[in-house]
N, C-alpha and C. Protein backbone atom coordinates (compact mmCIF):
# COMPACT_ATOMS: atom_id res chain seq x y z
N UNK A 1 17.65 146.96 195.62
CA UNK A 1 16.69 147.98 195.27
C UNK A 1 15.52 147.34 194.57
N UNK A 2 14.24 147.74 194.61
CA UNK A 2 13.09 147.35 194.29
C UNK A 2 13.20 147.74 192.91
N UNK A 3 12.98 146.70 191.91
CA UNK A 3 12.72 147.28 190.59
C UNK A 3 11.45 148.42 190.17
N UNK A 4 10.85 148.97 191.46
CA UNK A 4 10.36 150.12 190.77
C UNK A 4 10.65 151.36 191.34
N UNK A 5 11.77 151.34 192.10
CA UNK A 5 12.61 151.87 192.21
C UNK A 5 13.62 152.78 191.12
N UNK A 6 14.14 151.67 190.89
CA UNK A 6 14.79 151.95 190.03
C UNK A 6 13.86 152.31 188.76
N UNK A 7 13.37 152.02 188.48
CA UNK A 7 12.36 153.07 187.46
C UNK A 7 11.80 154.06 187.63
N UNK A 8 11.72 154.07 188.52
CA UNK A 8 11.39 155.92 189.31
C UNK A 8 12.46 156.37 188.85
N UNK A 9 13.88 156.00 189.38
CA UNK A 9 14.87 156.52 189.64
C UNK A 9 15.15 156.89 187.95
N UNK A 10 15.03 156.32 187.29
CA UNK A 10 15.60 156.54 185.66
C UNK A 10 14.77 157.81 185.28
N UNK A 11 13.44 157.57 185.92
CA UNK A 11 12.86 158.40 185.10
C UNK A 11 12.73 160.16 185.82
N UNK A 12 13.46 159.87 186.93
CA UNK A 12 13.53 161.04 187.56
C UNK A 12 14.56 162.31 187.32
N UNK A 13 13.77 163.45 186.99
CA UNK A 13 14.95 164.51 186.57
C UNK A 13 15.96 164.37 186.86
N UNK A 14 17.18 164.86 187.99
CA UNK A 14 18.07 165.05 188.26
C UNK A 14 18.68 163.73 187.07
N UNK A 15 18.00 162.48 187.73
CA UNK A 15 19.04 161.53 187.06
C UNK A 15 19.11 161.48 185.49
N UNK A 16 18.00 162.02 185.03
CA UNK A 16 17.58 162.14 183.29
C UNK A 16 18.63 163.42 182.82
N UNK A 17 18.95 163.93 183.84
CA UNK A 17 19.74 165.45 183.23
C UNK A 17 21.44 164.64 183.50
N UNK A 18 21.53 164.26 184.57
CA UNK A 18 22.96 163.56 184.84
C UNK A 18 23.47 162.17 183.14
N UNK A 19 22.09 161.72 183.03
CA UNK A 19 22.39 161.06 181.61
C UNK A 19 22.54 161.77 180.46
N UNK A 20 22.15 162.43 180.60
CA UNK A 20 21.94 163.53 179.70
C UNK A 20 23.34 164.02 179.43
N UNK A 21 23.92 164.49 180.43
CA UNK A 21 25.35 165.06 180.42
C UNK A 21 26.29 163.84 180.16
N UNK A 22 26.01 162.55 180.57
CA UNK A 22 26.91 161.52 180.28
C UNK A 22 26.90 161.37 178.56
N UNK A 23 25.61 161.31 178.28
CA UNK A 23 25.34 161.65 176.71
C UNK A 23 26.57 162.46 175.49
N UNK A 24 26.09 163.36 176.22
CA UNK A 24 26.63 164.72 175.51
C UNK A 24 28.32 164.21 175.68
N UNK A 25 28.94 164.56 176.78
CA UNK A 25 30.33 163.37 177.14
C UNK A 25 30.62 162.65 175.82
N UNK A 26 29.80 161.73 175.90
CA UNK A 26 30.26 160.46 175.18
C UNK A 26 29.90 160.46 173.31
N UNK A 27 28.94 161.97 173.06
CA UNK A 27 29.03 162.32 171.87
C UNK A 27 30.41 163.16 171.38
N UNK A 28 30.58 164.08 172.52
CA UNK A 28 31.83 165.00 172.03
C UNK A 28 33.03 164.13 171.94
N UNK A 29 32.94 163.23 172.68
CA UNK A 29 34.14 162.13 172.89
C UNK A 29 34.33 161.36 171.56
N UNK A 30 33.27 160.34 171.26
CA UNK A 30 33.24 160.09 170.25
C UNK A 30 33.32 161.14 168.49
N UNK A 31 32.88 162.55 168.78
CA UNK A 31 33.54 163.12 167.46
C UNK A 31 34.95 163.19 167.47
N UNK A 32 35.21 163.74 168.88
CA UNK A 32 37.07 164.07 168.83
C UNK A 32 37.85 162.84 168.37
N UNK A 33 37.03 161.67 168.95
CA UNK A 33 37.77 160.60 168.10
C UNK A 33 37.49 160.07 166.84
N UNK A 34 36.64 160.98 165.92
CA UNK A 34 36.33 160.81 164.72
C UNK A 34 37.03 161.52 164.54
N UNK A 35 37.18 162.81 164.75
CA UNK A 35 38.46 163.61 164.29
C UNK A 35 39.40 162.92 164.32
N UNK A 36 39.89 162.52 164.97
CA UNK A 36 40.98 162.25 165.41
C UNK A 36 41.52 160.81 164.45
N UNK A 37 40.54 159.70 163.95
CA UNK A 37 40.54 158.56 163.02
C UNK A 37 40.52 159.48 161.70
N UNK A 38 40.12 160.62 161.33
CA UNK A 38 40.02 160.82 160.33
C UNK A 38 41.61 161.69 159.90
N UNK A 39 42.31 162.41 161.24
CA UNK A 39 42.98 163.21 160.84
C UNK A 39 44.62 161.77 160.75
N UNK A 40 43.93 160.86 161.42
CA UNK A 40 45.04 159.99 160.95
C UNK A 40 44.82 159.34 160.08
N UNK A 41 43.97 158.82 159.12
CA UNK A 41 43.97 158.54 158.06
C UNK A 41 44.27 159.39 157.06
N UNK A 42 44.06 160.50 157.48
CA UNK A 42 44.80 161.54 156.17
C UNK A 42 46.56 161.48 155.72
N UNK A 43 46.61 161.34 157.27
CA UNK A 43 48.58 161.23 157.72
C UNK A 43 48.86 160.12 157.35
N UNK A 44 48.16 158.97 157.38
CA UNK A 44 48.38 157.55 156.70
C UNK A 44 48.21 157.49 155.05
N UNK A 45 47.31 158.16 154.85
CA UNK A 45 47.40 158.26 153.30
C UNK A 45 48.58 159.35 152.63
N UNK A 46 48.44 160.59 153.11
CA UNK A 46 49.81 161.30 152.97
C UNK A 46 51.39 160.29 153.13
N UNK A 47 51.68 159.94 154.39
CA UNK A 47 52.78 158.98 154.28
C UNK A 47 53.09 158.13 153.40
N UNK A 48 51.15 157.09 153.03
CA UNK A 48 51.36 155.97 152.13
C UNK A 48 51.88 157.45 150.80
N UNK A 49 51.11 158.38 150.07
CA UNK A 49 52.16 158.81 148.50
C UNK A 49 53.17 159.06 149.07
N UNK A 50 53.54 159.34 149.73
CA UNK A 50 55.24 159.87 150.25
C UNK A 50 55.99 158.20 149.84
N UNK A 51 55.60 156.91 150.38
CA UNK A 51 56.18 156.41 150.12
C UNK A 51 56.43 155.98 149.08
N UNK A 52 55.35 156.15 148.02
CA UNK A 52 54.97 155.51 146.66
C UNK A 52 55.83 156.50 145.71
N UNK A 53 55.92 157.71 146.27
CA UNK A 53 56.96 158.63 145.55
C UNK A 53 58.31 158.12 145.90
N UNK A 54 58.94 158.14 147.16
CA UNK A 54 60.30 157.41 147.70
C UNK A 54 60.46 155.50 146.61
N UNK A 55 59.41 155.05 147.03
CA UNK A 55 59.29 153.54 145.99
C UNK A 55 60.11 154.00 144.60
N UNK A 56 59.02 154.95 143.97
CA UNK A 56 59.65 155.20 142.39
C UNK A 56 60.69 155.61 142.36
N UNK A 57 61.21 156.70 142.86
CA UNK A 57 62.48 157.54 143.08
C UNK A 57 63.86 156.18 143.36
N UNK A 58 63.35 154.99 144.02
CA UNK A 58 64.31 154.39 144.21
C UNK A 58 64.70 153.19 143.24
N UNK A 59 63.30 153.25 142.51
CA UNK A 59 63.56 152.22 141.32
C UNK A 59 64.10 152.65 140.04
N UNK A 60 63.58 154.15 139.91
CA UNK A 60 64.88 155.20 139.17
C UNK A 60 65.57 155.45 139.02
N UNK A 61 66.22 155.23 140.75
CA UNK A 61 67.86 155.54 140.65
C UNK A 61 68.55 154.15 140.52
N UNK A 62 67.84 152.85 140.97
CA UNK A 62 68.17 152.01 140.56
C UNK A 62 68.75 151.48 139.30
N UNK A 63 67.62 152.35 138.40
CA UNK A 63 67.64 151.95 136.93
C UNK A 63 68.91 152.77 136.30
N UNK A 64 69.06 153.86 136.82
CA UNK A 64 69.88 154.61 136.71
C UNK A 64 71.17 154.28 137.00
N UNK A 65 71.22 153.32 137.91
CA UNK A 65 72.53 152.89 138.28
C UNK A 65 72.49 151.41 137.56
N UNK A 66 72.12 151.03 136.89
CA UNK A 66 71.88 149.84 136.10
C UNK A 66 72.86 150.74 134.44
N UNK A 67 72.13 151.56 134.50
CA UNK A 67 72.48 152.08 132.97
C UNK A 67 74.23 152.51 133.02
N UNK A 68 74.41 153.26 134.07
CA UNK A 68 75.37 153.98 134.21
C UNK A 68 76.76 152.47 134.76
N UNK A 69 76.12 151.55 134.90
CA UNK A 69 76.87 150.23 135.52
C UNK A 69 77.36 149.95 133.65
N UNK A 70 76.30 149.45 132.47
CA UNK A 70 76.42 149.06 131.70
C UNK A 70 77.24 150.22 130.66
N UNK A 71 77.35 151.38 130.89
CA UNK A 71 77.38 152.50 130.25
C UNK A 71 79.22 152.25 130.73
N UNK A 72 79.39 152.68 131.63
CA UNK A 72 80.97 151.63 132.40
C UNK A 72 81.42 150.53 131.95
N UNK A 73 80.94 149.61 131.86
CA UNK A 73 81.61 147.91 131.06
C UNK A 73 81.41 148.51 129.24
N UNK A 74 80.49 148.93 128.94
CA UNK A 74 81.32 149.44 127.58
C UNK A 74 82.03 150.36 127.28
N UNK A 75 82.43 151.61 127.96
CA UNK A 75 83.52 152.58 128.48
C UNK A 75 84.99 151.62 128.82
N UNK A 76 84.90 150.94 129.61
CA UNK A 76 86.32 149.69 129.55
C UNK A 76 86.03 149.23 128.75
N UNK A 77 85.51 148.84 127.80
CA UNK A 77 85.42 147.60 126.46
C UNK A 77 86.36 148.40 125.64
N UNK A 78 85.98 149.89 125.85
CA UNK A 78 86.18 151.12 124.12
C UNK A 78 87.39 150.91 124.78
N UNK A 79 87.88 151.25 126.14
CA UNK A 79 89.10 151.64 126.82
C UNK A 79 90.01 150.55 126.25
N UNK A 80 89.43 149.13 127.30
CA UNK A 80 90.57 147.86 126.29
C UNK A 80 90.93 148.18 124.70
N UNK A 81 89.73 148.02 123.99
CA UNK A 81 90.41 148.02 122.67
C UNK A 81 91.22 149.11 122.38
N UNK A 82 90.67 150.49 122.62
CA UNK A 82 91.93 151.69 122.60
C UNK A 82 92.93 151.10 122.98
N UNK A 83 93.38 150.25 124.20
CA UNK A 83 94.90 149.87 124.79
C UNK A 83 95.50 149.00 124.01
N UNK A 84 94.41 148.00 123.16
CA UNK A 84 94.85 147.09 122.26
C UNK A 84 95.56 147.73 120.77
N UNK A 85 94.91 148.97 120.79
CA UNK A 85 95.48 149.75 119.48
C UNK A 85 96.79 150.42 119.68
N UNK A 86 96.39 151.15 120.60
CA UNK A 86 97.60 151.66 120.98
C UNK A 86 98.93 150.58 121.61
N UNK A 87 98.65 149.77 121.57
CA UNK A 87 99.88 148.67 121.97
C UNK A 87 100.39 148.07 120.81
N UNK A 88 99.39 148.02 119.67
CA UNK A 88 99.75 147.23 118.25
C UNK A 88 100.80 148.82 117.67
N UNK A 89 100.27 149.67 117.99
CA UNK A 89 100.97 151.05 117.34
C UNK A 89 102.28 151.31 117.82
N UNK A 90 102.42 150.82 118.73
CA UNK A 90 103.64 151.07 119.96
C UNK A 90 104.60 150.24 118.98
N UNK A 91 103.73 148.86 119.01
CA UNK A 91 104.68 147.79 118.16
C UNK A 91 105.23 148.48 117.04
N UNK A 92 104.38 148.62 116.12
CA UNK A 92 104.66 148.90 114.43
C UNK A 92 105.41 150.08 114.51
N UNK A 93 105.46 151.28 115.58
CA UNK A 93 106.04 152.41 115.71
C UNK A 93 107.71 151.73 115.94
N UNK A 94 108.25 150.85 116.88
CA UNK A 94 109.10 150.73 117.29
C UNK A 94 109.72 149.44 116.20
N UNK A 95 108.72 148.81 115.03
CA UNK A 95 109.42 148.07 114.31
C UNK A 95 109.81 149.19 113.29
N UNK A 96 109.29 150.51 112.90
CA UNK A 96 108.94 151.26 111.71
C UNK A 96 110.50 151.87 112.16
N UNK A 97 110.88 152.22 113.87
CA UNK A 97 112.19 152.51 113.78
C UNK A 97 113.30 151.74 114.17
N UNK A 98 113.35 150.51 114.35
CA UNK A 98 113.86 149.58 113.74
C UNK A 98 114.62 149.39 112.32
N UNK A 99 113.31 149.48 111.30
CA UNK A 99 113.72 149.55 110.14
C UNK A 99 114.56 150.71 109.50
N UNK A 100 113.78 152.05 110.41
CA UNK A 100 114.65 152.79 110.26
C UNK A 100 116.22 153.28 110.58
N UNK A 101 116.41 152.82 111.20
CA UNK A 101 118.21 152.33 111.92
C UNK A 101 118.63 151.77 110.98
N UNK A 102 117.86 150.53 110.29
CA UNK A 102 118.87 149.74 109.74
C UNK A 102 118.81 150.43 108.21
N UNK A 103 117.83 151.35 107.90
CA UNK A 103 117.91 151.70 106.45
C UNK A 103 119.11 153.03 106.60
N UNK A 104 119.33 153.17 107.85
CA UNK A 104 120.36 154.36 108.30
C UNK A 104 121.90 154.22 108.07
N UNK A 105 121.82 152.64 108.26
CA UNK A 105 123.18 152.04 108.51
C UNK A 105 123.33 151.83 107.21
N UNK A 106 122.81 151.40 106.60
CA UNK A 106 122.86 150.63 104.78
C UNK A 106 123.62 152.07 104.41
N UNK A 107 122.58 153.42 104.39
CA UNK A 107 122.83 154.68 103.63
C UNK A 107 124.27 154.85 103.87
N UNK A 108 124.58 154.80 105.24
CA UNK A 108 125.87 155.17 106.42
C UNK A 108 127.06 154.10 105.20
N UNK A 109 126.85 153.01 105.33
CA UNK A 109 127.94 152.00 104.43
C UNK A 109 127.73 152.13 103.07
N UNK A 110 126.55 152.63 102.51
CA UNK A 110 126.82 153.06 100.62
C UNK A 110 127.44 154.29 100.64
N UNK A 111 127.41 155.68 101.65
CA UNK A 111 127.99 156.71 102.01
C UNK A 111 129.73 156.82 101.70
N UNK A 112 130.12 155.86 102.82
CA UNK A 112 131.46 155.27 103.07
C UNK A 112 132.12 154.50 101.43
N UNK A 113 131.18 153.55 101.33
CA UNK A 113 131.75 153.02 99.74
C UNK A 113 131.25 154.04 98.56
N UNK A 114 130.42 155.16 98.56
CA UNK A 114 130.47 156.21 97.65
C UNK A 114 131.66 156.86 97.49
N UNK A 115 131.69 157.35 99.29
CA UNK A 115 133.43 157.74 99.01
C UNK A 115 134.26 157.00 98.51
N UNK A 116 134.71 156.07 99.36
CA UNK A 116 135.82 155.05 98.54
C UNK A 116 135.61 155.25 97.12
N UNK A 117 134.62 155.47 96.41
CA UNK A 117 134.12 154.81 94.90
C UNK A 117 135.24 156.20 94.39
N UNK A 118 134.84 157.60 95.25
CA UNK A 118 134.75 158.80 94.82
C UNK A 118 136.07 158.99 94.91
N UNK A 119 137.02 158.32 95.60
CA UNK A 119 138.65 158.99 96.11
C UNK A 119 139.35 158.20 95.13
N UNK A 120 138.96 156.68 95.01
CA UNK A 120 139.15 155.67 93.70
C UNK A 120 139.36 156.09 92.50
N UNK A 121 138.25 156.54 92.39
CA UNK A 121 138.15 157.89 91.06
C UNK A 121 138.85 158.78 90.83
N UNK A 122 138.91 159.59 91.89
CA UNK A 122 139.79 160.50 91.68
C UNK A 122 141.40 160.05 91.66
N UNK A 123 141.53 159.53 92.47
CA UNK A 123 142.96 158.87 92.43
C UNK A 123 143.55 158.24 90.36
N UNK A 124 142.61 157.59 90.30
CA UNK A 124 142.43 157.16 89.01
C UNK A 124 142.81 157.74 87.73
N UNK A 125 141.90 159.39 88.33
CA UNK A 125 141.92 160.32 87.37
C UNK A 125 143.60 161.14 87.55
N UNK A 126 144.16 161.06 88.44
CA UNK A 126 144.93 161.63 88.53
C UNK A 126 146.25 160.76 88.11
N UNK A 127 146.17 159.35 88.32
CA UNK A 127 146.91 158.83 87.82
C UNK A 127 147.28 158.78 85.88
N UNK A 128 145.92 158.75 85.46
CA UNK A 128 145.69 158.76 84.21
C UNK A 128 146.54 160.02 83.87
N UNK A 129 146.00 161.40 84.17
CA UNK A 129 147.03 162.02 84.35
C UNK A 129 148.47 162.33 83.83
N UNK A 130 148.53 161.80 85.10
CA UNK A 130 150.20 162.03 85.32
C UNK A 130 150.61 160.90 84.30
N UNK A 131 149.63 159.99 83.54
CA UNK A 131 150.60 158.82 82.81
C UNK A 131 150.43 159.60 81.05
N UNK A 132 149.74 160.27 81.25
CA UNK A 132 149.17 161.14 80.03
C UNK A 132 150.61 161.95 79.68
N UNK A 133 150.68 163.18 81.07
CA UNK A 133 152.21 163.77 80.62
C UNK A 133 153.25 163.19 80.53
N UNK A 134 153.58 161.84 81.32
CA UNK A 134 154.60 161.04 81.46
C UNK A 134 154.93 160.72 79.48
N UNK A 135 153.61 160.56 79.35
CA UNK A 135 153.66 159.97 77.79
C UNK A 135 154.37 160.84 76.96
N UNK A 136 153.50 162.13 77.39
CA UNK A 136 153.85 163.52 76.20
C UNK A 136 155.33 163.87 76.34
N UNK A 137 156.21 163.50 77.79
CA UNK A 137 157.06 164.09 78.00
C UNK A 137 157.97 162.76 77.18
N UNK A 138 157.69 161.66 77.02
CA UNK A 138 158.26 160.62 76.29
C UNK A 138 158.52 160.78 74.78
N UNK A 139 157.64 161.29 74.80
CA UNK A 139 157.11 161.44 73.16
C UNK A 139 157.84 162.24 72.98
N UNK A 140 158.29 163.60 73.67
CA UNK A 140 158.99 164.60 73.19
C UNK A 140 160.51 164.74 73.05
């Protein structure tokens, strides 16, 4: 084509209205895809706090499970030593009746030789007694 041709041709209606419409095209095109960059950057920034909220929430519960970890190892610490007390008590309970058996048995054998002491006695007294009238009946 003759280059003045083609300059006719540019400058000729039909084709000035056909650009025209390619125009318009390629403006509406280009907003929808401004819309369209803008409505995803909103969704990208929405997502990014969503995650920055999920981030904290997980370093929270983290921390949370940090505390509640340490809050546990001194819960068994209190627990051991409670078991340590209660095992020393178990002891002293079972020496305390120990001792008590044997302070049972002592009472049980001063009991036994009280009596003896007590039938001794009486026997004694009764002998005295009978050596008392034996006497009077001598005497008489």
């Amino acid at each position: 084509m003759p280059l003045k041709w083609v300059f006719q041709q540019d400058n000729d209606p039909k084709h000035m209205n056909s650009l025209s419409k390619q125009v318009s095209c390629l403006t509406e095109d280009a907003h929808s895809f401004q819309s369209a960059v803008f409505q995803l950057n909103q969704d990208k920034e929405s997502q990014r706090k969503q995650l920055d909220d999920k981030e904290k929430t997980i370093v929270n519960l983290k921390l949370k499970v940090e505390k509640q970890g340490t809050s546990s190892e001194s819960l068994q610490q209190v627990l051991r030593g409670r078991d340590q007390e209660l095992e020393a008590m178990r002891r002293n309970l079972t020496e305390a009746m120990e001792n008590l058996d044997t302070a049972m048995r002592e009472n049980e054998a001063m009991l036994q030789a009280n009596s003896q002491l007590r039938d001794n006695l009486d026997k004694a007294y009764l002998d005295h007694k009978v050596s008392k009238r034996q006497g009077k009946e001598v005497a008489r």
